[in-house]
Protein backbone atom coordinates (compact mmCIF):
# COMPACT_ATOMS: atom_id res chain seq x y z
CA UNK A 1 9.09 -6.96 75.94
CA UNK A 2 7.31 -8.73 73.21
CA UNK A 3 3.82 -9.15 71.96
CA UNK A 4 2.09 -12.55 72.41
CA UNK A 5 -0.07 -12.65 69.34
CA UNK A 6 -3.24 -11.70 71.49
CA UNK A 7 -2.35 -8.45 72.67
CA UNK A 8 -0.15 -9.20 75.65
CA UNK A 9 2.99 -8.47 77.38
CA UNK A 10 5.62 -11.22 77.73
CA UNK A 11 9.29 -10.40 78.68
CA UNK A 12 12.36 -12.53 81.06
CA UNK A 13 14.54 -10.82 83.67
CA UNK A 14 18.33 -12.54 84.06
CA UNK A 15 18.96 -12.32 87.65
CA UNK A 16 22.23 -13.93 87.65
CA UNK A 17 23.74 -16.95 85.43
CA UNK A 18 21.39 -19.47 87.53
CA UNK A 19 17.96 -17.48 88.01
CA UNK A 20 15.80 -15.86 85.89
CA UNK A 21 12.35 -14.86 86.14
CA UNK A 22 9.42 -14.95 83.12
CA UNK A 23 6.34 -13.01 82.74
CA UNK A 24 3.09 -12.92 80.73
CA UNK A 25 0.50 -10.34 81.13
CA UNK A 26 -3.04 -11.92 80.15
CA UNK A 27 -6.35 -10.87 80.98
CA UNK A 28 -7.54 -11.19 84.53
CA UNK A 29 -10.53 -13.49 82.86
CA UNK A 30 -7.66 -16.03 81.38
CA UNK A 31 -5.50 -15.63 84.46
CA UNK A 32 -6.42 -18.60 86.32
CA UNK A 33 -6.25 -20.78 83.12
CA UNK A 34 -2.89 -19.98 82.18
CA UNK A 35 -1.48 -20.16 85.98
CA UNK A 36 -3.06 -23.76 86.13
CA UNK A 37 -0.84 -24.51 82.63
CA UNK A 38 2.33 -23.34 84.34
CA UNK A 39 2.18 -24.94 87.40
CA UNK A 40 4.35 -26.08 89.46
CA UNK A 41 5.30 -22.75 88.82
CA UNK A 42 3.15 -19.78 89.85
CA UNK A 43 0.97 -17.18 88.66
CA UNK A 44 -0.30 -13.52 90.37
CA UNK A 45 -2.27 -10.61 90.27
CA UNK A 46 -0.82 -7.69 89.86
CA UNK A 47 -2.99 -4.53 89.60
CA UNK A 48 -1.99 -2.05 87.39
């Protein structure tokens, strides 16, 4: 995992040699705002 320069988590998962999965931990408050930047993709809530 690595920092994001604010605080955050960020960190990628190599399923196989054609998936992969990404993640970003924010702050609920910026959640929404940074799932809208990364769509089509998705973001979710996850509570810790």
């Amino acid at each position: 995992m690595a920092s994001d320069g604010e605080g955050g988590e960020t960190g990628h998962v190599n399923h196989s040699e054609f998936h992969s999965s990404a993640f970003l931990v924010v702050e609920e408050a910026k959640m929404i705002a940074v799932r809208d930047k990364l769509l089509p993709h998705r973001g979710e809530y996850i509570s810790a």
